[in-house]
C-alpha atoms as a PDB file:
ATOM      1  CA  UNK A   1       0.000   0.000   0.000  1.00  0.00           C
ATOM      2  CA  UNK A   2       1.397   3.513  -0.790  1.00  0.00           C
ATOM      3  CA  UNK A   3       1.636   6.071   2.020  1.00  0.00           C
ATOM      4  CA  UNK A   4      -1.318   8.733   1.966  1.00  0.00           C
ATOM      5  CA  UNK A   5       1.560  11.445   1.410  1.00  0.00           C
ATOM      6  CA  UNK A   6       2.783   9.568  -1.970  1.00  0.00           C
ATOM      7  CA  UNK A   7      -1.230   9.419  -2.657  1.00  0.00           C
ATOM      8  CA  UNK A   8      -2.002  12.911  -2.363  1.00  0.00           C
ATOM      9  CA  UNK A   9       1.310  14.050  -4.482  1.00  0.00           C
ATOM     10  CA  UNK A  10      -0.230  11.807  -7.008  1.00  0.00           C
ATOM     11  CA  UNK A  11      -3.479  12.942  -7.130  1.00  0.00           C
ATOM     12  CA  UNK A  12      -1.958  16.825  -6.711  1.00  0.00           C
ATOM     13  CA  UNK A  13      -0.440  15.723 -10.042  1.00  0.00           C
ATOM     14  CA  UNK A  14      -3.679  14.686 -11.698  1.00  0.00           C
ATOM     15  CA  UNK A  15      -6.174  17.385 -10.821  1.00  0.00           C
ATOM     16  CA  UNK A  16      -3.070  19.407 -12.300  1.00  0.00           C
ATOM     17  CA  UNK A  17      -3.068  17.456 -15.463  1.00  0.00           C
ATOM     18  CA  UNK A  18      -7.069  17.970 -15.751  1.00  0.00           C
ATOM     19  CA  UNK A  19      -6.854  21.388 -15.392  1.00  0.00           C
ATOM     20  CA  UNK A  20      -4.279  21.350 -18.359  1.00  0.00           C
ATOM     21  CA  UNK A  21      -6.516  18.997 -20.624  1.00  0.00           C
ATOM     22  CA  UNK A  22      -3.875  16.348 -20.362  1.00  0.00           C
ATOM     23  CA  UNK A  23      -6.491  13.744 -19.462  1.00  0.00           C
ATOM     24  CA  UNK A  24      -9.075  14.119 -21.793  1.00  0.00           C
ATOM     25  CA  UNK A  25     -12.899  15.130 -20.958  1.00  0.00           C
ATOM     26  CA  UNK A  26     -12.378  18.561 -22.643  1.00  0.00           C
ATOM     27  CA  UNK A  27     -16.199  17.802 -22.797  1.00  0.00           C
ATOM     28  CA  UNK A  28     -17.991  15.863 -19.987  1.00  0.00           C
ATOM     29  CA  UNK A  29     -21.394  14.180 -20.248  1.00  0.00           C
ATOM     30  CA  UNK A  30     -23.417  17.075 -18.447  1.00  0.00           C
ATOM     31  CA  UNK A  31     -21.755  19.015 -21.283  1.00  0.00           C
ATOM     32  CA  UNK A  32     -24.819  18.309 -23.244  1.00  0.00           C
ATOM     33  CA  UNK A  33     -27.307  20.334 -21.780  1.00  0.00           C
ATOM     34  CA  UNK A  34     -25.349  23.475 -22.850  1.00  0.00           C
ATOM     35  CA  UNK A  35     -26.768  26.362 -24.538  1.00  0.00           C
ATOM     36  CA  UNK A  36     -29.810  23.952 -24.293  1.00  0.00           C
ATOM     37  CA  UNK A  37     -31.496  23.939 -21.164  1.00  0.00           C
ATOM     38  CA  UNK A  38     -31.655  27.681 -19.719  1.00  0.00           C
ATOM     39  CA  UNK A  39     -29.890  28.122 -15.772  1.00  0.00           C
ATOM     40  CA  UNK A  40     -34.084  28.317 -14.373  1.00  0.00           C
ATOM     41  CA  UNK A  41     -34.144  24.611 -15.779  1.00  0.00           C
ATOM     42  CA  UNK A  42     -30.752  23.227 -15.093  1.00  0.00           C
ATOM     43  CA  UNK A  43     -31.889  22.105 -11.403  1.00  0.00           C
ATOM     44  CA  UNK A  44     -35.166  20.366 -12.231  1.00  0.00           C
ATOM     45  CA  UNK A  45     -33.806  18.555 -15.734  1.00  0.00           C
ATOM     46  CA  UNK A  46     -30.328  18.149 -14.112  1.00  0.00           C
ATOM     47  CA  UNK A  47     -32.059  16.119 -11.187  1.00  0.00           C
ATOM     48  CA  UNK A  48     -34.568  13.727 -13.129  1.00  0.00           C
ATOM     49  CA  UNK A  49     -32.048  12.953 -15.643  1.00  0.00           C
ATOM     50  CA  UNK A  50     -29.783  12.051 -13.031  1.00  0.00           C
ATOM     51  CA  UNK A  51     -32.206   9.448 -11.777  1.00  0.00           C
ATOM     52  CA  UNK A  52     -31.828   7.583 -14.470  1.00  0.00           C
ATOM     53  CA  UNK A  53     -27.865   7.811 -14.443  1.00  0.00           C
ATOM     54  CA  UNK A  54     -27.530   4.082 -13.274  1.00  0.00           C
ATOM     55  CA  UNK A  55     -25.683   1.560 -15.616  1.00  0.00           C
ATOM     56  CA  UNK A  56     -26.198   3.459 -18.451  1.00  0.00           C
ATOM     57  CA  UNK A  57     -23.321   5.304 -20.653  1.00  0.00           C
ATOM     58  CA  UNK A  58     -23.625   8.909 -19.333  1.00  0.00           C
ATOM     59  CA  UNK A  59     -23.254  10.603 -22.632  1.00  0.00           C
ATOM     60  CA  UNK A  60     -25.914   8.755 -24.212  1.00  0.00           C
ATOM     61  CA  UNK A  61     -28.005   9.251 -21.779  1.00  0.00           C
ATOM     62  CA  UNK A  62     -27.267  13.335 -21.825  1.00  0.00           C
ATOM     63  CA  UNK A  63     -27.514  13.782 -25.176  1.00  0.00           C
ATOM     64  CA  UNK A  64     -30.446  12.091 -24.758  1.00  0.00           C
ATOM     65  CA  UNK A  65     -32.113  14.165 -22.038  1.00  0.00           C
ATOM     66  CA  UNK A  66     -30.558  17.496 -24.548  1.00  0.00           C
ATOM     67  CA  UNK A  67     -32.734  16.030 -27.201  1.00  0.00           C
ATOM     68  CA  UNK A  68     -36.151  15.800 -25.291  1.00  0.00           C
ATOM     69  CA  UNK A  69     -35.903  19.110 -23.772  1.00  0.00           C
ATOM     70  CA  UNK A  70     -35.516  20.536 -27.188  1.00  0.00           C
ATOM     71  CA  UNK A  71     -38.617  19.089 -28.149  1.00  0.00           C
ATOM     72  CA  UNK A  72     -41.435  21.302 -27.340  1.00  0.00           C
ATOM     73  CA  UNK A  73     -43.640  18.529 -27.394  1.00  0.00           C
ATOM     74  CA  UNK A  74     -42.042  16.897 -24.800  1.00  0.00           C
ATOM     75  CA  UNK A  75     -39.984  19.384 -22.281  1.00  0.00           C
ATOM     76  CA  UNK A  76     -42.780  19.608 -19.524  1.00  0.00           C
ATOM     77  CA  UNK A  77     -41.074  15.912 -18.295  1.00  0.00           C
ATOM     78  CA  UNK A  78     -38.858  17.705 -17.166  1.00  0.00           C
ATOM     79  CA  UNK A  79     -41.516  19.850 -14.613  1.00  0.00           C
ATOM     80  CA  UNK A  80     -41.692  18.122 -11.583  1.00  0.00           C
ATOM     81  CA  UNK A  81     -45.487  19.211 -10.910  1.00  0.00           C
ATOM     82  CA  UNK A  82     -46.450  19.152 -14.935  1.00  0.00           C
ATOM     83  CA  UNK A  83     -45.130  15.191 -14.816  1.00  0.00           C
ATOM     84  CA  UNK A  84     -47.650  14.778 -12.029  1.00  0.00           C
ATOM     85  CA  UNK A  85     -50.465  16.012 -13.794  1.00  0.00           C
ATOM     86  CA  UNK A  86     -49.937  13.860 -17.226  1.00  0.00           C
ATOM     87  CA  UNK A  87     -50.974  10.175 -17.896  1.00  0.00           C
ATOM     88  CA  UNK A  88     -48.155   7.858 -16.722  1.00  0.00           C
ATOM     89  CA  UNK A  89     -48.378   6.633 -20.468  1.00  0.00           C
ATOM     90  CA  UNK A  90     -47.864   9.722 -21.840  1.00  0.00           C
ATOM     91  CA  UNK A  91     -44.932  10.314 -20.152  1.00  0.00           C
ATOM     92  CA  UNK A  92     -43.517   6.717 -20.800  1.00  0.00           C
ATOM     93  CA  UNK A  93     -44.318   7.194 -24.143  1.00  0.00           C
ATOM     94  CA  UNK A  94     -42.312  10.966 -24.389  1.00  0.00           C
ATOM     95  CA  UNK A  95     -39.379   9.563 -22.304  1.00  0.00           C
ATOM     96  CA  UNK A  96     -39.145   6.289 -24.605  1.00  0.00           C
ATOM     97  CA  UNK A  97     -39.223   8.685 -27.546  1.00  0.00           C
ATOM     98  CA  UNK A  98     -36.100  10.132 -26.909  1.00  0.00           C
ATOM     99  CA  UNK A  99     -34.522   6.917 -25.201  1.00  0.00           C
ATOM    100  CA  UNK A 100     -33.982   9.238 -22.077  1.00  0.00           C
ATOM    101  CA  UNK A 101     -35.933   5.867 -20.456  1.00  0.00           C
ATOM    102  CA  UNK A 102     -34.742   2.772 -21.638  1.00  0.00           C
ATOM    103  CA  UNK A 103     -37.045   0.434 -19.840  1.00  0.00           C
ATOM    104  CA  UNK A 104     -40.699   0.746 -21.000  1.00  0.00           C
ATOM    105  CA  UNK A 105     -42.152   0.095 -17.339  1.00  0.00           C
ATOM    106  CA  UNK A 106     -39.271   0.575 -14.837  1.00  0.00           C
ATOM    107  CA  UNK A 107     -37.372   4.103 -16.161  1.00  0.00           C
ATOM    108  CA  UNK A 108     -40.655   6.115 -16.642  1.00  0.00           C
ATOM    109  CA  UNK A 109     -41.883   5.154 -12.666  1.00  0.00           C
ATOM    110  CA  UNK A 110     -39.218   5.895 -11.705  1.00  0.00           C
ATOM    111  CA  UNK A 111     -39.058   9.144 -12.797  1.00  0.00           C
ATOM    112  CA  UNK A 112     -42.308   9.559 -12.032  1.00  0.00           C
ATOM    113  CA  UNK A 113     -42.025   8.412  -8.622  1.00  0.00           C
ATOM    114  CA  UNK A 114     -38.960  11.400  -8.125  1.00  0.00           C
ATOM    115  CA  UNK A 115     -40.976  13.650  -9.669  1.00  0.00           C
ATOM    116  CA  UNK A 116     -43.462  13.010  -6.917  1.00  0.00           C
ATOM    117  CA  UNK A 117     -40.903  13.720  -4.356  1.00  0.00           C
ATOM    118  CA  UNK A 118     -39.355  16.853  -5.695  1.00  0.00           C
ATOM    119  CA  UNK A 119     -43.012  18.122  -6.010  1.00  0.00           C
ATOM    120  CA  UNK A 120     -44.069  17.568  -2.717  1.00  0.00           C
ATOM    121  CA  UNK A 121     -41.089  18.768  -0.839  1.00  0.00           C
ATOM    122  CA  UNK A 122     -42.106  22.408  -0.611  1.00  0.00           C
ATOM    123  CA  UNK A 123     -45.080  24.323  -2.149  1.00  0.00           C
ATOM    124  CA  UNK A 124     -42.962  26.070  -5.563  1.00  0.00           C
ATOM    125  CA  UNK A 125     -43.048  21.757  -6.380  1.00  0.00           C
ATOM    126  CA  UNK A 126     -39.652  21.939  -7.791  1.00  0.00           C
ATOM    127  CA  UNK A 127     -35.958  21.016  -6.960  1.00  0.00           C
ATOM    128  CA  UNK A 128     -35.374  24.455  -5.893  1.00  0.00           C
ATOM    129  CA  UNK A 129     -37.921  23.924  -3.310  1.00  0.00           C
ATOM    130  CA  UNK A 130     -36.074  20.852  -1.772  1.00  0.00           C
ATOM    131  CA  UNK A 131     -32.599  22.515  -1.441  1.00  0.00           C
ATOM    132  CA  UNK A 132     -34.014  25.352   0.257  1.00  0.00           C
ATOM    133  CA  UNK A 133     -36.144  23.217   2.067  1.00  0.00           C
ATOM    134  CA  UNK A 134     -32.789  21.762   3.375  1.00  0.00           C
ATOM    135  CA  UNK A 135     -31.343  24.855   3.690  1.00  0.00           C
ATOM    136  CA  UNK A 136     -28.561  23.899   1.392  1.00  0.00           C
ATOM    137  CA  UNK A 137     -27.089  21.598   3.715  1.00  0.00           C
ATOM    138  CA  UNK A 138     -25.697  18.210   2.840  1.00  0.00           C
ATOM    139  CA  UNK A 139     -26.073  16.765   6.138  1.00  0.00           C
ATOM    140  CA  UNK A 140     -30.205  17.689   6.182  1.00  0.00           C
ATOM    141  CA  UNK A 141     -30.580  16.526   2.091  1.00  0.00           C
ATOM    142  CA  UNK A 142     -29.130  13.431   2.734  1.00  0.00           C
ATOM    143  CA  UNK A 143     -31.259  12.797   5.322  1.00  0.00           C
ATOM    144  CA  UNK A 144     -34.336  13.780   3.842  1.00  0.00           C
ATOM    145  CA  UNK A 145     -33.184  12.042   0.183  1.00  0.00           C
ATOM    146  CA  UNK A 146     -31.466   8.793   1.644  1.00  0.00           C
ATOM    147  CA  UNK A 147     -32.957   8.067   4.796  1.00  0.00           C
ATOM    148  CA  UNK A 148     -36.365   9.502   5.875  1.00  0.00           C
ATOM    149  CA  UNK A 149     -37.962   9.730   2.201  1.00  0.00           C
ATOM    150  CA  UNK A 150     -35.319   7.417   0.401  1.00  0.00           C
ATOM    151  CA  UNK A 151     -38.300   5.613  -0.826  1.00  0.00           C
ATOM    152  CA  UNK A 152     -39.424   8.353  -2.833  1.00  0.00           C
ATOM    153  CA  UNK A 153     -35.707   8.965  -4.670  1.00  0.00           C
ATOM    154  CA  UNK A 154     -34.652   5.734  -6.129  1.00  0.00           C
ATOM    155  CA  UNK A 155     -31.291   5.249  -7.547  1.00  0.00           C
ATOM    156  CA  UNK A 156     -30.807   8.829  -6.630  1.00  0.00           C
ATOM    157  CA  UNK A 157     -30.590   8.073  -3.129  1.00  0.00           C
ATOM    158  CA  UNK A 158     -27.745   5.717  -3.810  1.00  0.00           C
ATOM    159  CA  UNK A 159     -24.252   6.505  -2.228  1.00  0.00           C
ATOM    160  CA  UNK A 160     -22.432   6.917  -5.624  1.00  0.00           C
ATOM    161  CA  UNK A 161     -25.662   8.782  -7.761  1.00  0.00           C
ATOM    162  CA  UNK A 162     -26.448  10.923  -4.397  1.00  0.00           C
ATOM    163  CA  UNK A 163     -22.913  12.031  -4.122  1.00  0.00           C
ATOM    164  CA  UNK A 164     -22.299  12.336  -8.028  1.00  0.00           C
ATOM    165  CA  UNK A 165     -25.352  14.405  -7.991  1.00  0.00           C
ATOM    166  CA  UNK A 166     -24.351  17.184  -5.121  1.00  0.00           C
ATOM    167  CA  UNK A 167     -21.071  17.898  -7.613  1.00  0.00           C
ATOM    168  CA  UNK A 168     -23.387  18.115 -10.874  1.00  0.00           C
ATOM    169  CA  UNK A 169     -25.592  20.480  -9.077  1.00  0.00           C
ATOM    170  CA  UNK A 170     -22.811  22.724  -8.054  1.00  0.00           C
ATOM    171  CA  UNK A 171     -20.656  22.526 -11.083  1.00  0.00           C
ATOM    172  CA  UNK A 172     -23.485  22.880 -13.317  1.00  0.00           C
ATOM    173  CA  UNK A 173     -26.308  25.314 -11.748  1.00  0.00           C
ATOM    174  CA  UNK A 174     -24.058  27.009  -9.165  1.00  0.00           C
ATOM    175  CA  UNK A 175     -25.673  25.329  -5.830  1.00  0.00           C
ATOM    176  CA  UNK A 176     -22.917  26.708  -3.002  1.00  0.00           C
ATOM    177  CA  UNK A 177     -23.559  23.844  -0.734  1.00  0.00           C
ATOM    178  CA  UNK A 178     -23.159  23.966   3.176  1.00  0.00           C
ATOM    179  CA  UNK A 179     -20.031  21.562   4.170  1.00  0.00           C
ATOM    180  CA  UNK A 180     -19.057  21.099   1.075  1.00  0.00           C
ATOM    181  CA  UNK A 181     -16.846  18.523   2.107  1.00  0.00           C
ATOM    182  CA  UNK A 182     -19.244  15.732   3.038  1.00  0.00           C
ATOM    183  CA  UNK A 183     -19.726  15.284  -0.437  1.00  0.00           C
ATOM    184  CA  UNK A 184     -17.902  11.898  -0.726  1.00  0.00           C
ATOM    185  CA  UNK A 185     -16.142  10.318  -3.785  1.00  0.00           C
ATOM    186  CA  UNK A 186     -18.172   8.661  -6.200  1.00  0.00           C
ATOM    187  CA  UNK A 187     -16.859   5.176  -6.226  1.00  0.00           C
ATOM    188  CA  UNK A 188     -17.854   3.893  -9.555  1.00  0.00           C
ATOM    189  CA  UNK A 189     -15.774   1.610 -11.239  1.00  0.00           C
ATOM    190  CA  UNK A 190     -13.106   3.829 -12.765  1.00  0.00           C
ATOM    191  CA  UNK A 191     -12.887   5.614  -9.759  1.00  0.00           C
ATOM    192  CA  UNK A 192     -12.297   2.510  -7.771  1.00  0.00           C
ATOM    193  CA  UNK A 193      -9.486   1.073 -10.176  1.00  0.00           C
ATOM    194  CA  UNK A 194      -7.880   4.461  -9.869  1.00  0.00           C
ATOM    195  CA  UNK A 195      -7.683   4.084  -6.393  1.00  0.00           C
ATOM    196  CA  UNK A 196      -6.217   0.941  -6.484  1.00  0.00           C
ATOM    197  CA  UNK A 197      -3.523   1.965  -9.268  1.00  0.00           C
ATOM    198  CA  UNK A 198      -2.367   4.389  -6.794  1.00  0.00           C
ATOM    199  CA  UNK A 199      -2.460   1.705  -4.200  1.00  0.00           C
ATOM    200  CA  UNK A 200      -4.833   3.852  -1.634  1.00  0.00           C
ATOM    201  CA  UNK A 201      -6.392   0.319  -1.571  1.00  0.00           C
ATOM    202  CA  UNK A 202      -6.002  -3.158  -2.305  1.00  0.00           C
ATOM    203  CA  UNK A 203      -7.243  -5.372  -5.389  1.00  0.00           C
ATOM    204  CA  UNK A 204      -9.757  -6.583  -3.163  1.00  0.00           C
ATOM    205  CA  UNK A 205     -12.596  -3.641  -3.548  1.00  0.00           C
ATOM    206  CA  UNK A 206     -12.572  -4.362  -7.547  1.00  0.00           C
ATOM    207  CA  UNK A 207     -15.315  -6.252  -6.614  1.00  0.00           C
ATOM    208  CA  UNK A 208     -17.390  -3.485  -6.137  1.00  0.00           C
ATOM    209  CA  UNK A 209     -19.780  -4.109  -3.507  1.00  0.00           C
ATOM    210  CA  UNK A 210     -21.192  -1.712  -1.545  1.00  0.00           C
ATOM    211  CA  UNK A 211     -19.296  -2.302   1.465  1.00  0.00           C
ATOM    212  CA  UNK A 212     -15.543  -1.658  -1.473  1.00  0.00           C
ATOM    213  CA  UNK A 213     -17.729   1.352  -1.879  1.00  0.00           C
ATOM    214  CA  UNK A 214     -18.215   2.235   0.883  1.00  0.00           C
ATOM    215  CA  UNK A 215     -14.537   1.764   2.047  1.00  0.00           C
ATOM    216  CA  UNK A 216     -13.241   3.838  -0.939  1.00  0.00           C
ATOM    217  CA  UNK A 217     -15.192   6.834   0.018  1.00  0.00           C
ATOM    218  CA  UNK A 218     -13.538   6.700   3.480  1.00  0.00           C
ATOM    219  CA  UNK A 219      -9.742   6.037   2.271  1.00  0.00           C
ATOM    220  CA  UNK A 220     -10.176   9.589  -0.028  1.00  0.00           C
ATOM    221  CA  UNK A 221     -11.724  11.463   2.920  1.00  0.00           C
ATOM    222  CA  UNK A 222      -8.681  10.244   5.552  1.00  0.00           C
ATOM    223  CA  UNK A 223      -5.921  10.976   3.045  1.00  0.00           C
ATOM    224  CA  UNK A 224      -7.390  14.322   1.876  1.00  0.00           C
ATOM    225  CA  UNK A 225      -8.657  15.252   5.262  1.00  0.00           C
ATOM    226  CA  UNK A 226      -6.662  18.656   6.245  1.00  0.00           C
ATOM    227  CA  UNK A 227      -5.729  19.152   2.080  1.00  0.00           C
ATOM    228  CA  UNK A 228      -7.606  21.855   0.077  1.00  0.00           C
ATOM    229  CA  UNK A 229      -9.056  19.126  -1.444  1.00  0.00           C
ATOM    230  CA  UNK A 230     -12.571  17.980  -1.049  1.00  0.00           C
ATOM    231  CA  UNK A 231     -13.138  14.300  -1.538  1.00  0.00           C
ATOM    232  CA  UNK A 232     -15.564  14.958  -4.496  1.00  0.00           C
ATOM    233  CA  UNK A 233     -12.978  17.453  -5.922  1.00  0.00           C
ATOM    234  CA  UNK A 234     -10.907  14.320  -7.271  1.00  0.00           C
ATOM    235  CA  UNK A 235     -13.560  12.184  -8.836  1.00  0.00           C
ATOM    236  CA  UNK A 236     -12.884  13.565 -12.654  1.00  0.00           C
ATOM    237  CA  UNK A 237      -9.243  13.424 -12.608  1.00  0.00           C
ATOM    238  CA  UNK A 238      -9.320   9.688 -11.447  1.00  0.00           C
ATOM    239  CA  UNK A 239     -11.837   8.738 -13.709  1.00  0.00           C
ATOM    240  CA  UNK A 240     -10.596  10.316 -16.627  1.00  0.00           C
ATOM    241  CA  UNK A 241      -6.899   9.014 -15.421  1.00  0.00           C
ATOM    242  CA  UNK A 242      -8.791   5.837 -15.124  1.00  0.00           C
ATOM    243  CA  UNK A 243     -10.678   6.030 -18.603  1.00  0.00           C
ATOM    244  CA  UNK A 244      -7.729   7.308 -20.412  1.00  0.00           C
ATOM    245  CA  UNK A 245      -5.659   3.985 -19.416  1.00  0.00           C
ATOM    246  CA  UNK A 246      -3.788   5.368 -16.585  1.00  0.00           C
ATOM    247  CA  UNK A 247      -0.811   7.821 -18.544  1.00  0.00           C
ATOM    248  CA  UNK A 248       2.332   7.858 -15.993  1.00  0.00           C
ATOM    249  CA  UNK A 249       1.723  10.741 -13.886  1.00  0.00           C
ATOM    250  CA  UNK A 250       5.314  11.508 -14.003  1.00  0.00           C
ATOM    251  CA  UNK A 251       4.914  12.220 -17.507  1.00  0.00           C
ATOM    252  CA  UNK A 252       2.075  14.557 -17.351  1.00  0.00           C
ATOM    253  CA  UNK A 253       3.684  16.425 -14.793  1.00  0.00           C
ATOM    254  CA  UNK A 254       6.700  17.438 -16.773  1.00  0.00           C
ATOM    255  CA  UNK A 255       3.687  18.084 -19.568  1.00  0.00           C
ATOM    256  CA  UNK A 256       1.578  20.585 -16.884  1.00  0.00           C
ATOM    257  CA  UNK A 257       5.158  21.870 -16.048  1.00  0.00           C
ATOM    258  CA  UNK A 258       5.843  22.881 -19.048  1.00  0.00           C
ATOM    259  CA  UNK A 259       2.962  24.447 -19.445  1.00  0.00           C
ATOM    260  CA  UNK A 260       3.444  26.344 -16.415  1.00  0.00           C
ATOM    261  CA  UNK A 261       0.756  24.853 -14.136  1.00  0.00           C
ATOM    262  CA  UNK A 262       1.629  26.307 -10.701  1.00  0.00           C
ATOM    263  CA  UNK A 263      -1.227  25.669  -8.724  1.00  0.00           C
ATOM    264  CA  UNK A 264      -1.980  22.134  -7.767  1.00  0.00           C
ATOM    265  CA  UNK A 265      -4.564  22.775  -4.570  1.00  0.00           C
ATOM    266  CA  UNK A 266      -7.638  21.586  -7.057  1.00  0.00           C
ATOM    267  CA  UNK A 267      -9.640  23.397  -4.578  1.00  0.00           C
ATOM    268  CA  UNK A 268     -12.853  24.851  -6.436  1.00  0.00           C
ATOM    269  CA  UNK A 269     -13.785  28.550  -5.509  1.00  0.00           C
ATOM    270  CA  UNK A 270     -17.199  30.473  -5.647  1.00  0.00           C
ATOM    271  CA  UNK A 271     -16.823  32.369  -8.747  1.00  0.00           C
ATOM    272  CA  UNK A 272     -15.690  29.246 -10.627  1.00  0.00           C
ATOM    273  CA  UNK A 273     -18.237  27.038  -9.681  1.00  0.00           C
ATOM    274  CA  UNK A 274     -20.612  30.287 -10.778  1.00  0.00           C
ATOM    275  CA  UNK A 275     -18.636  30.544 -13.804  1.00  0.00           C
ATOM    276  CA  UNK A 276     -19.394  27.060 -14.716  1.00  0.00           C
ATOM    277  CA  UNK A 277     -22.679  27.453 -14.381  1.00  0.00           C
ATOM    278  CA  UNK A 278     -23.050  30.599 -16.514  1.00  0.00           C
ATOM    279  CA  UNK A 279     -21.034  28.534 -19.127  1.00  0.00           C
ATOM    280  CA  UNK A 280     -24.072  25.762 -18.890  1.00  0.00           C
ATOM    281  CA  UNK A 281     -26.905  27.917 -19.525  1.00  0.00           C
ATOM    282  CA  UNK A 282     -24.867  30.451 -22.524  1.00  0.00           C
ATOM    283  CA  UNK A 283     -24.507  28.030 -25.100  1.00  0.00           C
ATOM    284  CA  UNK A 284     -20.794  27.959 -24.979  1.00  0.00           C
ATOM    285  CA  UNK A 285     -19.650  24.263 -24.668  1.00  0.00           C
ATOM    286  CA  UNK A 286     -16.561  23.934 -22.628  1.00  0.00           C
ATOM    287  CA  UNK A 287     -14.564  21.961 -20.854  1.00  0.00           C
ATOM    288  CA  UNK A 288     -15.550  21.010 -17.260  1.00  0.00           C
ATOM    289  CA  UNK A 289     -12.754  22.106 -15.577  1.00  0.00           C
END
C-alpha cells in the first residue's frame, strides 16, 4: 500500500493534469445540456435525468435528455409538478421517444415516482424547493433524500448517484452547498481502479460491492482530510486518469510543467463554480474544468 503522502502528491499531479486537458474530458457528459437547457431549468432537468444515471453510458443518456428538452412537445417531463399532472403513459411514451428511459415500465416510474418527491417537498413543487427546504445543507438533504424519504428517490438516493449528484448540481447550476466537504467520492468503477492503481487500496474492492464502496469513500476522505481538497474534488481526474488507461503521472507532470501549471490545490472557488454554471446555460460548450 502507498503512504497517503505519496497518494495525495499523485493525485496533486492529476487534478493538475485535468486542469491542463492532459487527461481528456475537454467535454464531460453534463456538457450536453449546454446552450440547451436555460440556468431556471438546469436544477429540475439536471435532477430527473440524473435518476436515471444508473448503468447506463452517461453521454448517451445526456444527449439524450438534450434532445427531449428541445422538443417542445415533450420538455414539460422535465416539470416536476407538470409530470404529475400527465398520464403515466404519456410520459412513458415521451421519455421512450427520446430513449432518455430505456425500460418501457421501470425508467418512466421511476421518474415519475422522483418527480413526486421533488413536487411535494415544498409548495414552488420543484428542486429548488427541496434545497431550500434543506437549507442547502448536505447533512439535512441526505437525510431527507437517503434516509427519511429514500423511498421516494430511487437510484438517486444511492451513495455513488447521491454524491455524483451534489457535484453536478454545483458545477453545473451554481448550488454553493453547506459543508461542502461531506460530499464523498463517487466510487464507480473507474474511480475505484484508480484508487487501487495508486495503491490507496487493495485489489480486493474491484469487486465493487457496496461495502468496497463504501470503504473507498472513506480512504479519499482520511488521506485528503486537512488538504484543500474535497473528496468529491478528485472524482474527474481519477476517472478520466482511469478512462484514459492510466498515462504515468510523471509524464504529465513534466507536460503541466511545461505548461506552467503552478497551482496544484484543485480546490474549487465560488466564482468558478458560478462561472461554470453561466457557461451551462450560454450556449458555450466547454470543458468542465
Amino acid at each position: 500500500m502507498t503512504t497517503g503522502s505519496a497518494v495525495l502528491a499523485q493525485v496533486r499531479d492529476l487534478v493538475v493534469a485535468h486542469r491542463e486537458c492532459l487527461l481528456g474530458g475537454e467535454v464531460m457528459p453534463e456538457d450536453a445540456l449546454a446552450g440547451v437547457v436555460p440556468s431556471e431549468r438546469l436544477l429540475d432537468t439536471l435532477t430527473l435525468g440524473m435518476s436515471l444515471n444508473y448503468q447506463r453510458n452517461s453521454y448517451a443518456l445526456w444527449q439524450a435528455v438534450a434532445a427531449a428538452y428541445q422538443d417542445p412537445a415533450s420538455r414539460w417531463v422535465f416539470a416536476p409538478a407538470q409530470v404529475l399532472e400527465r398520464d403515466p403513459e404519456d410520459l412513458a411514451r415521451h421519455l421512450l421517444a427520446h430513449r432518455v428511459a430505456l425500460q418501457p415500465n421501470r425508467h418512466p416510474a421511476i421518474w415519475r415516482r422522483v418527480a413526486r418527491g421533488i413536487a411535494e417537498s415544498s409548495a414552488d413543487g420543484d428542486v429548488l424547493g427541496l434545497l431550500t427546504s434543506a437549507g442547502m445543507d448536505i447533512g439535512r438533504l441526505g437525510d431527507i433524500v437517503q434516509v427519511r424519504r429514500k423511498p421516494e428517490f430511487p437510484y438517486l438516493s444511492g451513495p455513488k448517484i447521491f454524491n455524483y449528484w451534489l457535484y453536478v448540481l454545483e458545477q453545473y447550476a451554481g448550488v454553493r452547498w453547506t459543508s461542502r466537504e461531506l460530499i464523498t467520492i463517487a466510487p464507480d468503477t473507474h474511480v475505484i481502479q484508480a484508487t487501487v492503481r495508486l495503491g490507496l487500496c487493495g485489489s480486493d474492492v474491484l469487486e465493487g460491492s457496496a461495502g468496497h464502496r463504501a470503504a473507498v469513500a472513506r480512504s479519499w476522505a482520511e488521506v485528503l482530510a486537512g488538504s484543500a481538497l474535497a473528496p468529491i474534488d478528485v472524482h474527474t481526474p481519477l476517472w478520466l486518469w482511469s478512462r484514459a488507461g492510466f498515462p504515468d503521472i510523471a509524464g504529465l507532470r513534466g507536460v503541466a510543467g511545461r505548461a506552467g501549471a503552478t497551482d496544484s490545490s484543485g480546490a474549487t472557488d465560488s466564482a468558478g463554480v458560478a462561472g461554470r454554471a453561466e457557461v451551462a446555460g450560454s450556449g458555450r460548450e466547454e470543458p468542465w474544468v
